[in-house]
Protein backbone atom coordinates (compact mmCIF):
# COMPACT_ATOMS: atom_id res chain seq x y z
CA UNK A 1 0.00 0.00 0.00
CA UNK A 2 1.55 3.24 -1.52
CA UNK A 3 0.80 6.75 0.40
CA UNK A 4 2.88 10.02 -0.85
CA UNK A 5 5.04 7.39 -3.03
CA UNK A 6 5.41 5.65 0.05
CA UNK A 7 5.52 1.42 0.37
CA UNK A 8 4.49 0.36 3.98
CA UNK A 9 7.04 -2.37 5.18
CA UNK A 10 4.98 -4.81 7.21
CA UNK A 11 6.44 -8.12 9.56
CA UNK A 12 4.43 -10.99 9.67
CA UNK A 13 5.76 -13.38 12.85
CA UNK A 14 3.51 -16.20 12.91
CA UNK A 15 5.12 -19.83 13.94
CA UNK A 16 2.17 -21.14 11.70
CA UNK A 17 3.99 -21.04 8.64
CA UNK A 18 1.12 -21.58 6.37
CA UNK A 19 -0.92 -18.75 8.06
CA UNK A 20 2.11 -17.14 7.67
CA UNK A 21 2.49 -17.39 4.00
CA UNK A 22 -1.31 -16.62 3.62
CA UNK A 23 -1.15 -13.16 5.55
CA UNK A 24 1.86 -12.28 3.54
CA UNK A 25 0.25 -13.04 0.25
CA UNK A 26 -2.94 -11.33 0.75
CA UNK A 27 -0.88 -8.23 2.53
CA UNK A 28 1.74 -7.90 -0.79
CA UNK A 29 -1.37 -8.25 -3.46
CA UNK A 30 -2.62 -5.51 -1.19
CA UNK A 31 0.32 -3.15 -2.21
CA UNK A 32 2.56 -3.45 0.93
CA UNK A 33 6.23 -5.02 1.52
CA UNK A 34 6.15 -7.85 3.43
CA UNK A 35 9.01 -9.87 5.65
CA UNK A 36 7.88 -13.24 7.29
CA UNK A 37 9.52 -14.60 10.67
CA UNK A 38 7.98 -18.16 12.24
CA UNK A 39 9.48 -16.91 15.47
CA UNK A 40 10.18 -14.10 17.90
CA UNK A 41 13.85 -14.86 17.82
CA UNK A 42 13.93 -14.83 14.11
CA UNK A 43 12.49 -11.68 13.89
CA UNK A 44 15.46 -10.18 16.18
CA UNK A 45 17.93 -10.97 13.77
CA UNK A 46 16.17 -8.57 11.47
CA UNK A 47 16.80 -4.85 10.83
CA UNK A 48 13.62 -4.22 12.91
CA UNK A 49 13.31 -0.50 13.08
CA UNK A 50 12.98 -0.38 9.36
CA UNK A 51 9.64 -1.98 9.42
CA UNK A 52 6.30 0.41 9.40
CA UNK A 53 4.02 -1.97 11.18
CA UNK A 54 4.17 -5.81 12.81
CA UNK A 55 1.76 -8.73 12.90
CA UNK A 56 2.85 -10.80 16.09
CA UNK A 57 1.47 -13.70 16.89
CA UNK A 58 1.10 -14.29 20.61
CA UNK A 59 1.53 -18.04 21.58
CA UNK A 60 4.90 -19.25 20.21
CA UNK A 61 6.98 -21.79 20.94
CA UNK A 62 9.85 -20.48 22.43
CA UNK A 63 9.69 -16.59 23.10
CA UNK A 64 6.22 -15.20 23.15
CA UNK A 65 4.60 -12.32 20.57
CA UNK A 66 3.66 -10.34 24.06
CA UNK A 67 7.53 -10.62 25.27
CA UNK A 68 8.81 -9.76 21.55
CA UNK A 69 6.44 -6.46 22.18
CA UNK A 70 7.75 -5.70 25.57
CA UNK A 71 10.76 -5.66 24.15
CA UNK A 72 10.38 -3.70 21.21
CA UNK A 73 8.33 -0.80 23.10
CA UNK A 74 11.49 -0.68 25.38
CA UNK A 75 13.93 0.30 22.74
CA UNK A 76 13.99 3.30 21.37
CA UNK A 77 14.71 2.87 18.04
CA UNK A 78 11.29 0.49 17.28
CA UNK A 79 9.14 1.94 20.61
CA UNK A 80 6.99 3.84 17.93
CA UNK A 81 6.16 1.02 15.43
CA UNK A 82 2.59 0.07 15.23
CA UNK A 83 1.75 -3.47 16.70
CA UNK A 84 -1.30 -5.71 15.50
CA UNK A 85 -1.47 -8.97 17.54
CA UNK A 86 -2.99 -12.03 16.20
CA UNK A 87 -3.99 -14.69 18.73
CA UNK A 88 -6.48 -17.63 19.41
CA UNK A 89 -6.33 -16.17 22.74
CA UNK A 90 -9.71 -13.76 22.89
CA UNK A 91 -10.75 -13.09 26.67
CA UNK A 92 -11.00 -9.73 27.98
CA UNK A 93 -7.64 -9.65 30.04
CA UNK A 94 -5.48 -10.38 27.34
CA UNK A 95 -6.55 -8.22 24.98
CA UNK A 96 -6.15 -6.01 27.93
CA UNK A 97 -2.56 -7.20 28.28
CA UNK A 98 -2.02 -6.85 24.80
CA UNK A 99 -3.05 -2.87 24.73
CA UNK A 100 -1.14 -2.38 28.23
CA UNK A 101 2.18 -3.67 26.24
CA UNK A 102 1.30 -0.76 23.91
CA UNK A 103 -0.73 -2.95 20.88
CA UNK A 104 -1.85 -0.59 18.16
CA UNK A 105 -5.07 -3.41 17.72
CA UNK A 106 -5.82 -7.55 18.49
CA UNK A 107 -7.13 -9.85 15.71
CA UNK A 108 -8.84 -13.32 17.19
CA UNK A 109 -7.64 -16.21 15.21
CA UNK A 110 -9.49 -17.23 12.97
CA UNK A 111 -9.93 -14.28 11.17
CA UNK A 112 -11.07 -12.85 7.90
CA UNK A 113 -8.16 -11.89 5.65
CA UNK A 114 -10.52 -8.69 4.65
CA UNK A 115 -10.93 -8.11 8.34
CA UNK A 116 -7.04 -8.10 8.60
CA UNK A 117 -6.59 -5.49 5.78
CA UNK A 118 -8.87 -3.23 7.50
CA UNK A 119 -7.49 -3.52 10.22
CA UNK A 120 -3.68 -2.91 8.64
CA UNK A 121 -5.11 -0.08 6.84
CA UNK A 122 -6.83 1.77 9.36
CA UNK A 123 -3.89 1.10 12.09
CA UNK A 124 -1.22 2.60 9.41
CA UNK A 125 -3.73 5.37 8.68
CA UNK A 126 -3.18 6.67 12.28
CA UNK A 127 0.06 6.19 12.12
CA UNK A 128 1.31 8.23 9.68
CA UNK A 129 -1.53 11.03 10.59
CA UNK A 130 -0.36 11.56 14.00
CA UNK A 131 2.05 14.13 14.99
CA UNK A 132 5.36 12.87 15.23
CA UNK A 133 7.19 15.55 17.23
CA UNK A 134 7.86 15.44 20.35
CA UNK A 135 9.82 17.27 23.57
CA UNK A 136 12.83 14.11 22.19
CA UNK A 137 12.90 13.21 19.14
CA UNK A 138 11.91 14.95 15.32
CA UNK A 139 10.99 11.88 12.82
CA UNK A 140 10.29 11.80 9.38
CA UNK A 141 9.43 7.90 8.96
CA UNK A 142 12.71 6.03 9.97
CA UNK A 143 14.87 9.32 9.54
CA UNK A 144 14.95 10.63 13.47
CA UNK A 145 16.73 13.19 15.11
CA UNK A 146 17.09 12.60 18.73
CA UNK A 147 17.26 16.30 20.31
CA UNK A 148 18.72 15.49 23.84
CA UNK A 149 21.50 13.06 23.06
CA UNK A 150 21.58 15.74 19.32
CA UNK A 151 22.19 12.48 17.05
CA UNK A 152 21.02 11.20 14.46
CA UNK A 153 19.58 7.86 13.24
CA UNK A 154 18.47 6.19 9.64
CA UNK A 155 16.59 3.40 9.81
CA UNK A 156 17.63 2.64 13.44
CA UNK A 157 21.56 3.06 12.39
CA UNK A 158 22.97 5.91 14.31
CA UNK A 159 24.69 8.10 11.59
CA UNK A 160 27.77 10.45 12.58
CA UNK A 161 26.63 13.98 12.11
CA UNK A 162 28.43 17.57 13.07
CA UNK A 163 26.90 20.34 15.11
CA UNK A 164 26.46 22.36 11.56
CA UNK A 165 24.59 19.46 9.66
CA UNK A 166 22.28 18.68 12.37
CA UNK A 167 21.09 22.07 13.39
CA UNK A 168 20.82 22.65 9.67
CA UNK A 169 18.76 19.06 9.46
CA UNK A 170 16.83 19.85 12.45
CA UNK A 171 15.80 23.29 10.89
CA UNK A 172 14.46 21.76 7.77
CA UNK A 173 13.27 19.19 9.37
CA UNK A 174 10.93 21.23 11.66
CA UNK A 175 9.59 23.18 8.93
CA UNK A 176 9.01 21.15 6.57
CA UNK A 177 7.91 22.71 2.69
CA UNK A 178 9.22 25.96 4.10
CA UNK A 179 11.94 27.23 1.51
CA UNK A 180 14.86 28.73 3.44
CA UNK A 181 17.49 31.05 1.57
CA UNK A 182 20.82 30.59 2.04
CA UNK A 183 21.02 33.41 4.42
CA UNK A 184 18.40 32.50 6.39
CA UNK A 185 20.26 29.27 7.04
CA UNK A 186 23.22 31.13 8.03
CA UNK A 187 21.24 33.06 10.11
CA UNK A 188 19.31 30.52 11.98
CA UNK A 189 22.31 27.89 12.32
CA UNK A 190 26.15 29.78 12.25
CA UNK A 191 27.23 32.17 15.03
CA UNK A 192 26.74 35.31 14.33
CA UNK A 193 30.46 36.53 14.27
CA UNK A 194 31.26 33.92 12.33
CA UNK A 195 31.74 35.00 8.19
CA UNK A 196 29.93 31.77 6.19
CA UNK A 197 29.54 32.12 2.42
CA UNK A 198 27.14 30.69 0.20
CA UNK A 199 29.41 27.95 -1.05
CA UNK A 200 29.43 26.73 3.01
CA UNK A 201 25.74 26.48 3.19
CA UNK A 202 26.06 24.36 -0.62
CA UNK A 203 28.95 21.89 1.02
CA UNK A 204 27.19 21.48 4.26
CA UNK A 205 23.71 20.51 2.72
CA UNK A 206 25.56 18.03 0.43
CA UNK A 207 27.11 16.15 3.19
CA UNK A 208 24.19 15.86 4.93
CA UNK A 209 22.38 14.69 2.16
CA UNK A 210 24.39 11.63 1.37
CA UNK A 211 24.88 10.76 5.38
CA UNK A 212 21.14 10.46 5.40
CA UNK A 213 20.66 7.76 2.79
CA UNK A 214 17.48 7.02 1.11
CA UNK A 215 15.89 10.12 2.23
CA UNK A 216 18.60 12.06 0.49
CA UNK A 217 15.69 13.33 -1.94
CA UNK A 218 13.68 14.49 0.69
CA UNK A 219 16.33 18.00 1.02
CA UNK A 220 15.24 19.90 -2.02
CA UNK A 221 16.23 22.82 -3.77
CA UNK A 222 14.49 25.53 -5.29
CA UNK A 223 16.22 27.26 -7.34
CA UNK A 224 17.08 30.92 -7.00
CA UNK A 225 14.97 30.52 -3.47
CA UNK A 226 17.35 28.12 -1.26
CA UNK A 227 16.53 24.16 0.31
CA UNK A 228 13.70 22.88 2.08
CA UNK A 229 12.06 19.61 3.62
CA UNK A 230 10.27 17.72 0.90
CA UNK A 231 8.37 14.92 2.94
């Protein structure tokens, strides 16, 4: 499922492998991108934070979908991705469990695979609607800006940035579409008895343009005006 030229990554962890296969069939005719795991611990070994929303299964063998949550809401690189749970398991105190860990929604097994795209839909829907500032942390999808500890991470990789390039980064970032000039860049980022020219702004923008990967793009420039945050 495609939103601003956007492709939702979604993990399946089911240790039903069938079901498994089924739910990841149905979700990738469905437009989305789609990783399977048939256990908690597989999933670990994954690049987790670059996923936009999980499907855990609760009762496991081994390490339960409820203990792979805990975990995940604890760091803070994947605290923020959306979690559907799928479960036999239907009684009133573990959903209640399940929304305590911080679940997003709870699917009883068995379910229908429209119900489950709904459900997908409507969780990623208020996802991506809801603010995503906060006091800590400025995120554009997996790009995040972490303002107390002042780094910087890309899909959960911390990425070495200077003071310049992630002032200049956090600017952009915090107005996004607004076009700044070069001056006002200088302005709002260098000292003020500092002399910066043009060309420093130009150098300092490209840097942080290739440091920040796939969202390189996402820095545009218009020209004759200056750069801005193209989400």
């Amino acid at each position: 499922m495609k939103e601003d030229n956007k492709t939702y990554k979604i993990l399946v962890v089911d240790d039903e492998q069938n079901l498994c296969e089924i739910l990841a069939y149905n979700l990738r005719n469905d437009g989305y991108e789609v990783t399977e795991a048939n256990s908690a611990e597989e999933a670990l070994e994954l690049p987790l934070a670059a996923f936009d929303l999980m499907l855990l299964d609760v009762m496991m063998g081994g390490m339960s979908g409820f203990d792979l949550a805990r975990r995940l809401k604890t760091e803070e690189k994947t605290a923020h991705i959306p979690i559907i749970f799928l479960t036999a398991k239907d009684t009133e105190q573990d959903m209640l469990h399940g929304f305590g860990l911080g679940a997003d929604d709870y699917i009883a097994k068995p379910f229908r695979i429209m119900e489950v795209l709904a459900r997908v839909k409507a969780v990623l829907n208020r996802s991506t609607h809801s603010t995503q500032v906060s006091p800590e942390t400025l995120r554009y999808d997996h790009l995040v800006l972490n303002l107390n500890t002042k780094t910087v991470s890309v899909d959960g990789e911390e990425v070495a940035f200077t003071k310049t390039e992630f002032e200049l980064l956090r600017l952009l970032l915090e107005h996004k579409g607004r076009v700044f000039s070069r001056q006002e860049l200088i302005d709002h980022v260098w000292p003020s008895d500092v002399m910066v020219l043009d060309r420093t702004v130009d150098v300092n923008i490209t840097r942080m343009r290739k440091k920040i990967g796939r969202y390189a793009p996402c820095i545009s420039t218009r020209l004759g005006y200056g750069y801005y945050f193209n989400p």
